[in-house]
PDB file of N, CA and C in Angstrom:
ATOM      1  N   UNK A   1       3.905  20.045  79.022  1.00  0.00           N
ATOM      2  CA  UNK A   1       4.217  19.544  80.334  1.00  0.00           C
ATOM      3  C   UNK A   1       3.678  20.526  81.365  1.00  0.00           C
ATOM      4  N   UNK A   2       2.637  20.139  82.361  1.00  0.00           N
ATOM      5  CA  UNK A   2       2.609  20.715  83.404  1.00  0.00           C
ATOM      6  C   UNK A   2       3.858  21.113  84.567  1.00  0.00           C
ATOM      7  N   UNK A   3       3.341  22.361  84.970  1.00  0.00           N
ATOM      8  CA  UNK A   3       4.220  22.826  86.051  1.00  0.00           C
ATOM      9  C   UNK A   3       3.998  22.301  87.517  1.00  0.00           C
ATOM     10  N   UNK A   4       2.893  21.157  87.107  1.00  0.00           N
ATOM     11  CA  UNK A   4       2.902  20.135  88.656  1.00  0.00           C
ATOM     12  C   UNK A   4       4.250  19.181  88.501  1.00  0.00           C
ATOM     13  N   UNK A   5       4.264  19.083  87.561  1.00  0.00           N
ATOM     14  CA  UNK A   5       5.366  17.526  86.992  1.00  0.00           C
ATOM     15  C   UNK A   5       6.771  18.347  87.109  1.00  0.00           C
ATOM     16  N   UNK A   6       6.789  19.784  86.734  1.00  0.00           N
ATOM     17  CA  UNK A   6       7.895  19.802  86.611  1.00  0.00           C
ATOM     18  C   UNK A   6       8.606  20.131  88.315  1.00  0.00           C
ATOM     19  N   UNK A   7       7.625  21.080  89.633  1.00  0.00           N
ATOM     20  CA  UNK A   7       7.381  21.158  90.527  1.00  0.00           C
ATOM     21  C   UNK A   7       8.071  20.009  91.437  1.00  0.00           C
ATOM     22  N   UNK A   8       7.864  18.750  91.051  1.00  0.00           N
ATOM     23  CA  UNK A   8       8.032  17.429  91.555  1.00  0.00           C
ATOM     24  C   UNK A   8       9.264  17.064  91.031  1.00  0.00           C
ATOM     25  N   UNK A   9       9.727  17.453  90.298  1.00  0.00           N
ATOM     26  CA  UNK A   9      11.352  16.917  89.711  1.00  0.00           C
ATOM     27  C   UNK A   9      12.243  16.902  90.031  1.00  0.00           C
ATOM     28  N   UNK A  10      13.164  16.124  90.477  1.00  0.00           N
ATOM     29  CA  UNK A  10      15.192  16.881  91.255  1.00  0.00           C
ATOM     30  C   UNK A  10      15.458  17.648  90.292  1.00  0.00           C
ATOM     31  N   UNK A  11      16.665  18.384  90.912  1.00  0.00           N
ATOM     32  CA  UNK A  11      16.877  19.738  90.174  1.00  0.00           C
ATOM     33  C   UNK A  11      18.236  18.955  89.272  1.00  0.00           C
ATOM     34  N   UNK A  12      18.602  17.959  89.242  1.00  0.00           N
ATOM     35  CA  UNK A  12      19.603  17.221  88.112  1.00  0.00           C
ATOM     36  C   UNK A  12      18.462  16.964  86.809  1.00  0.00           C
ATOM     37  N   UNK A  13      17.743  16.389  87.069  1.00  0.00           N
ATOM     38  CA  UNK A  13      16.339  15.706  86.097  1.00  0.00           C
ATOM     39  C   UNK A  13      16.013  16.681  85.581  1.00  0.00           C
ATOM     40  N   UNK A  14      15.695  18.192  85.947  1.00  0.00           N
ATOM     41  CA  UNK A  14      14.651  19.162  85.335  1.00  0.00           C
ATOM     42  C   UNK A  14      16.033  20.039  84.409  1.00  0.00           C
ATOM     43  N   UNK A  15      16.971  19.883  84.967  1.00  0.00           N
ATOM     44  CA  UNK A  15      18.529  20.377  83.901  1.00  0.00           C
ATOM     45  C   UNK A  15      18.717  19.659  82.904  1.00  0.00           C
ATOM     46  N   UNK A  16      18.274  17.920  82.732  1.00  0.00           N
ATOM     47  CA  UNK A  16      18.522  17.174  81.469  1.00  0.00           C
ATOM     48  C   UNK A  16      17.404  17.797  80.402  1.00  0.00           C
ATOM     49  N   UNK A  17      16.200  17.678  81.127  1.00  0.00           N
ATOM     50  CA  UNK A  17      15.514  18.045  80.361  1.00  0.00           C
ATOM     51  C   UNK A  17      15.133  19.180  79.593  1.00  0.00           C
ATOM     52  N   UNK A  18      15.677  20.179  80.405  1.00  0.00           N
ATOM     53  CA  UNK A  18      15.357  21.012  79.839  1.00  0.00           C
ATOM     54  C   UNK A  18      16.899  21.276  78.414  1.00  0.00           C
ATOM     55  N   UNK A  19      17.927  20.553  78.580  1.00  0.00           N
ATOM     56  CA  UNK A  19      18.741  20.567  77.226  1.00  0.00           C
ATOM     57  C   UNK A  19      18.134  19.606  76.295  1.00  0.00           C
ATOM     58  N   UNK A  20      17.329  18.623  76.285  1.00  0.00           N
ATOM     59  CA  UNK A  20      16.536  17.484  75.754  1.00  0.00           C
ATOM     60  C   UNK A  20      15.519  18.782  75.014  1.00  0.00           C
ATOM     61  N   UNK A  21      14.943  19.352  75.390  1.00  0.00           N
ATOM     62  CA  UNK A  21      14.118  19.731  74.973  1.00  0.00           C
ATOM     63  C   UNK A  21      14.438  21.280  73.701  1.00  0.00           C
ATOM     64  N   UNK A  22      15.694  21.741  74.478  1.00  0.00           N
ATOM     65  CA  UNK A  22      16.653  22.895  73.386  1.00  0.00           C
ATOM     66  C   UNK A  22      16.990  21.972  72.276  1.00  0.00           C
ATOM     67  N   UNK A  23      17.076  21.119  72.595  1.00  0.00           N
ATOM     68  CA  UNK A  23      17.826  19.963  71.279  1.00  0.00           C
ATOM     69  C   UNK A  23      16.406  20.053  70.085  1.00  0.00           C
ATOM     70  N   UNK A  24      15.433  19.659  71.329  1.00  0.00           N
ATOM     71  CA  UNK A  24      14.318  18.754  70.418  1.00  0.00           C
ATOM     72  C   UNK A  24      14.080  20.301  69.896  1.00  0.00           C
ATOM     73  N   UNK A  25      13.880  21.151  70.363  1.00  0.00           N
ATOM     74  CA  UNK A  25      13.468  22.708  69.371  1.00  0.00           C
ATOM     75  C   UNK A  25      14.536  23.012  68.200  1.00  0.00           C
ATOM     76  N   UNK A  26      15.852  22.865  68.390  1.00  0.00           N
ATOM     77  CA  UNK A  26      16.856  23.300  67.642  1.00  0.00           C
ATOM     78  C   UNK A  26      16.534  22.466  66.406  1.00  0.00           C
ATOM     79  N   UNK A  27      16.125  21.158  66.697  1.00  0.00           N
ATOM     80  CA  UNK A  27      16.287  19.809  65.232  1.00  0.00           C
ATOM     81  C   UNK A  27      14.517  20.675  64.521  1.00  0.00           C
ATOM     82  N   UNK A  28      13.429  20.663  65.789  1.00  0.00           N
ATOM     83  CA  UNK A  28      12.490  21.120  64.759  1.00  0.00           C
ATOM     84  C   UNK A  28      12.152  22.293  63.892  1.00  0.00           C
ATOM     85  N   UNK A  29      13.363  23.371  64.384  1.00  0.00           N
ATOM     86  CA  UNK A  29      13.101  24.601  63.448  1.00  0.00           C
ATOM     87  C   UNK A  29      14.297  23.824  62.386  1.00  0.00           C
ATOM     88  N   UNK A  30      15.065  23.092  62.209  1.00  0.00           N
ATOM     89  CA  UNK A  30      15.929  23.140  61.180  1.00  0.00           C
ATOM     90  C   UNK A  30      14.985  22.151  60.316  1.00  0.00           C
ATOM     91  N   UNK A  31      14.110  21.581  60.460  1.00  0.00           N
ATOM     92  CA  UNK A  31      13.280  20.579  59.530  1.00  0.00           C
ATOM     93  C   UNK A  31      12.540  21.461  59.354  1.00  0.00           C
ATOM     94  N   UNK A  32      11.932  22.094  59.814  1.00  0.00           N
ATOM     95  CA  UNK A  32      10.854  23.233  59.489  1.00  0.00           C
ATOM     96  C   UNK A  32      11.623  24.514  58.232  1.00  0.00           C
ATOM     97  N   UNK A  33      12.667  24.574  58.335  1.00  0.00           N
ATOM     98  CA  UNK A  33      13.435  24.931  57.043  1.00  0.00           C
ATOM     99  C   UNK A  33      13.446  24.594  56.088  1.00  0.00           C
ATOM    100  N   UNK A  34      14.024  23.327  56.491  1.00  0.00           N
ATOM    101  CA  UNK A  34      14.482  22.566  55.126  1.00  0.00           C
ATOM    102  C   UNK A  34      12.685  22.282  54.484  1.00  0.00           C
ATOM    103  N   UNK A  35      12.150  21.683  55.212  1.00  0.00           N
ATOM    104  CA  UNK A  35      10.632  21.310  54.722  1.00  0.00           C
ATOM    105  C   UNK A  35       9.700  21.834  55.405  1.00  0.00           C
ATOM    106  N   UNK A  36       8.450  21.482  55.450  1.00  0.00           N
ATOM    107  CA  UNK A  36       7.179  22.297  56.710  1.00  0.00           C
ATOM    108  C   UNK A  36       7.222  21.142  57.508  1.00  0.00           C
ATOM    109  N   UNK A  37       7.344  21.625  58.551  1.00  0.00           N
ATOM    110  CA  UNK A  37       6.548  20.261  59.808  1.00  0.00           C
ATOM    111  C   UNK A  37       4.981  20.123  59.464  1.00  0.00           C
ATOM    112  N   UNK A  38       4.859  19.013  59.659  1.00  0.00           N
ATOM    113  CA  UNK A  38       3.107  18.597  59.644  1.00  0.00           C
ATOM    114  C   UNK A  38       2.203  19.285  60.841  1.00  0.00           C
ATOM    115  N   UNK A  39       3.149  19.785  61.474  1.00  0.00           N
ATOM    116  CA  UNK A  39       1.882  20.526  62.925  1.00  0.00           C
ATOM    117  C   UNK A  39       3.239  21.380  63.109  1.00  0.00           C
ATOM    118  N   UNK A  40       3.161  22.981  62.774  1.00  0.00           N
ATOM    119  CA  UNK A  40       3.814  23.562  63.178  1.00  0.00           C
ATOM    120  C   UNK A  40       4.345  24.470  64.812  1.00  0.00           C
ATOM    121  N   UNK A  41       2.326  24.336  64.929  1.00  0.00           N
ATOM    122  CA  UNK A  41       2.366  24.505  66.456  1.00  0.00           C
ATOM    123  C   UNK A  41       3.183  23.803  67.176  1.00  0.00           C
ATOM    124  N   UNK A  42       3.909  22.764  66.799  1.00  0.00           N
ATOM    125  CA  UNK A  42       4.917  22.045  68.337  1.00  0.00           C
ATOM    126  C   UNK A  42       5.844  23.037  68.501  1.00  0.00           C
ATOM    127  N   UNK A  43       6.664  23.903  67.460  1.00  0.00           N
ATOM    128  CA  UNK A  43       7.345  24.685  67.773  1.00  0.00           C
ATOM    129  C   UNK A  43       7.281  26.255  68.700  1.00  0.00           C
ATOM    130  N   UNK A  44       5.646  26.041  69.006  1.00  0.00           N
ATOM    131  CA  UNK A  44       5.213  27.275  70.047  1.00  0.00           C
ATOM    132  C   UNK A  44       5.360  26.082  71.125  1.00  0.00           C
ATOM    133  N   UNK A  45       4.827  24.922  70.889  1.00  0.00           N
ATOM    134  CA  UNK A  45       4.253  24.466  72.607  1.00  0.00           C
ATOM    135  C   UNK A  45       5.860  23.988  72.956  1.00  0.00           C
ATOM    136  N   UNK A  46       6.890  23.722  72.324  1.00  0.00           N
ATOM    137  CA  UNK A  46       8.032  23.655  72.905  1.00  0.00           C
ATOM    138  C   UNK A  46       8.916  24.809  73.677  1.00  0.00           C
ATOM    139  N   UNK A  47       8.817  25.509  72.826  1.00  0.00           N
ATOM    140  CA  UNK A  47       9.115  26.937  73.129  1.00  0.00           C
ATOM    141  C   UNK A  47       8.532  27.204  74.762  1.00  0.00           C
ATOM    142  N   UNK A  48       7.241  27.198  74.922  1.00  0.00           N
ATOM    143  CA  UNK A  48       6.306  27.236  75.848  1.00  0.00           C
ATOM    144  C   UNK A  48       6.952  26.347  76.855  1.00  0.00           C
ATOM    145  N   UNK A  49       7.534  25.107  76.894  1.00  0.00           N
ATOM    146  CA  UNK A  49       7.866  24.226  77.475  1.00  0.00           C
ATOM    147  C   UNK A  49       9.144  24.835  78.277  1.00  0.00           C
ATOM    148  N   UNK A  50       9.796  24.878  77.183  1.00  0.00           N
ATOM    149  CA  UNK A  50      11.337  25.360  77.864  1.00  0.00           C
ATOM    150  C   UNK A  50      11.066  26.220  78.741  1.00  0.00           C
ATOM    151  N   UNK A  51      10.305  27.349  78.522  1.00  0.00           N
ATOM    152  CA  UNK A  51      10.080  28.769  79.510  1.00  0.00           C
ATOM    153  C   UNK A  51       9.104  28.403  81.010  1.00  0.00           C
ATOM    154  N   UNK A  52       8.488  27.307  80.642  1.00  0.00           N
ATOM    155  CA  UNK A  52       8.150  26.512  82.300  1.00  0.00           C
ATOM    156  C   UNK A  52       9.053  26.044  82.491  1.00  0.00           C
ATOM    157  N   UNK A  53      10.197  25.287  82.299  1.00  0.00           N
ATOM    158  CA  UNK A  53      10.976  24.932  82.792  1.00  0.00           C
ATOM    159  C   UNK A  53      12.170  25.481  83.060  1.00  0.00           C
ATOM    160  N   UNK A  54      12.610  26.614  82.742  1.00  0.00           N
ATOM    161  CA  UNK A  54      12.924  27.855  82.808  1.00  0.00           C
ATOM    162  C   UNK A  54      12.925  28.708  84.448  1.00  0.00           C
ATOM    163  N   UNK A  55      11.508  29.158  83.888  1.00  0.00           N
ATOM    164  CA  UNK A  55      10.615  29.450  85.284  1.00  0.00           C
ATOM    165  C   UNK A  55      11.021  28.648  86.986  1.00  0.00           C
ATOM    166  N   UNK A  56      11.034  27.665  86.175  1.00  0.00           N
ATOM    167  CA  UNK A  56      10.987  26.803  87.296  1.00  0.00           C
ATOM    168  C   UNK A  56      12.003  26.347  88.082  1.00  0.00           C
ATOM    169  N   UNK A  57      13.278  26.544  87.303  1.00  0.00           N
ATOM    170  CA  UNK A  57      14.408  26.458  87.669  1.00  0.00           C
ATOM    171  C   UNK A  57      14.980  28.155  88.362  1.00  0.00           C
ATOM    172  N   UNK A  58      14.673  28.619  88.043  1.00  0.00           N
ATOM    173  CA  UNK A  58      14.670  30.145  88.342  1.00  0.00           C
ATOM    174  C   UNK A  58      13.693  30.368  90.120  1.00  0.00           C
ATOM    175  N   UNK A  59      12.580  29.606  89.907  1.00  0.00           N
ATOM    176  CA  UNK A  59      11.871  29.573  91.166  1.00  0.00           C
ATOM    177  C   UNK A  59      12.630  28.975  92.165  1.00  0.00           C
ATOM    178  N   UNK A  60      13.383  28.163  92.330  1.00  0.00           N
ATOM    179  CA  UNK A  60      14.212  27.073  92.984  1.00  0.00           C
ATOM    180  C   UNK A  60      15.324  27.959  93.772  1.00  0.00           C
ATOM    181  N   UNK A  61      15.998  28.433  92.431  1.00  0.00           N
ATOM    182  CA  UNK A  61      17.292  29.752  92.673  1.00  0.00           C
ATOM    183  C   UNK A  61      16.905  30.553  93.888  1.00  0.00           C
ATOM    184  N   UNK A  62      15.766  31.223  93.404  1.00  0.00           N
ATOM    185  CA  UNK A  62      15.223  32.515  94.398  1.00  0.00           C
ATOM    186  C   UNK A  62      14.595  32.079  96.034  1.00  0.00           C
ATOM    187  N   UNK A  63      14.117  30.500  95.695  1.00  0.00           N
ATOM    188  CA  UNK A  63      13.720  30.275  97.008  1.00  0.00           C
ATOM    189  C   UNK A  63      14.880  29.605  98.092  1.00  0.00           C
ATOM    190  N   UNK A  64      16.095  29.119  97.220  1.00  0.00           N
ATOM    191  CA  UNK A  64      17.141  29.084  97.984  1.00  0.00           C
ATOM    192  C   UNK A  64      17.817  30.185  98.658  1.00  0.00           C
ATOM    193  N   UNK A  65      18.195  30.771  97.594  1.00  0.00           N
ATOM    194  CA  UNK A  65      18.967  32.344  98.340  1.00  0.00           C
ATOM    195  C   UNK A  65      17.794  32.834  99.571  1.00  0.00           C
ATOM    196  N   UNK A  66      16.977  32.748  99.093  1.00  0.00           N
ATOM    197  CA  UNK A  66      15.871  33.284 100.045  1.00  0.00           C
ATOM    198  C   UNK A  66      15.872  32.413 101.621  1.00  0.00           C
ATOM    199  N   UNK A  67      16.360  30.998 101.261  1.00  0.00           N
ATOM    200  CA  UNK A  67      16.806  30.152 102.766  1.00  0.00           C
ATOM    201  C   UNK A  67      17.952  30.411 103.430  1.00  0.00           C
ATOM    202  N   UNK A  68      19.166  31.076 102.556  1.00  0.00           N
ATOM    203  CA  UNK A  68      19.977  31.642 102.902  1.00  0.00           C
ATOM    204  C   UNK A  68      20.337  32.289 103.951  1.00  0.00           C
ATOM    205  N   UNK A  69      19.292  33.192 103.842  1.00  0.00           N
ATOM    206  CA  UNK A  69      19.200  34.719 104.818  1.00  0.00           C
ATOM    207  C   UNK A  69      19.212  34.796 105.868  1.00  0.00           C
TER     208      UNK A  69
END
């Protein structure tokens, strides 16, 4: 997911998703246990995912307090 898309999101929408997406990592390392995933890389580009969206929620934080002032 680009950080244009996520940029553009309400800050309720970019909070679902980003537990949607802890979920979707949590289920693929436990299949990746039990068996191999067929493309193991999703578990970097998710990873990767969360931490833009992460980021991004964190950017939001700082530019509020920052309206604060």
């Amino acid at each position: 997911m680009k950080s244009s898309v996520l940029i553009e999101m309400p800050d309720n929408e970019i909070r679902d998703l980003l537990l949607e997406e802890r979920d979707r990592l949590a289920k693929m390392k436990m299949s990746h246990a039990v068996s191999p995933l067929e493309n193991p890389h999703q578990i970097r580009f998710t990873k990767r995912t969360i931490a833009r969206i992460m980021t991004e929620i964190r950017r939001r934080e700082i530019t509020q307090v920052q309206k604060n002032k």
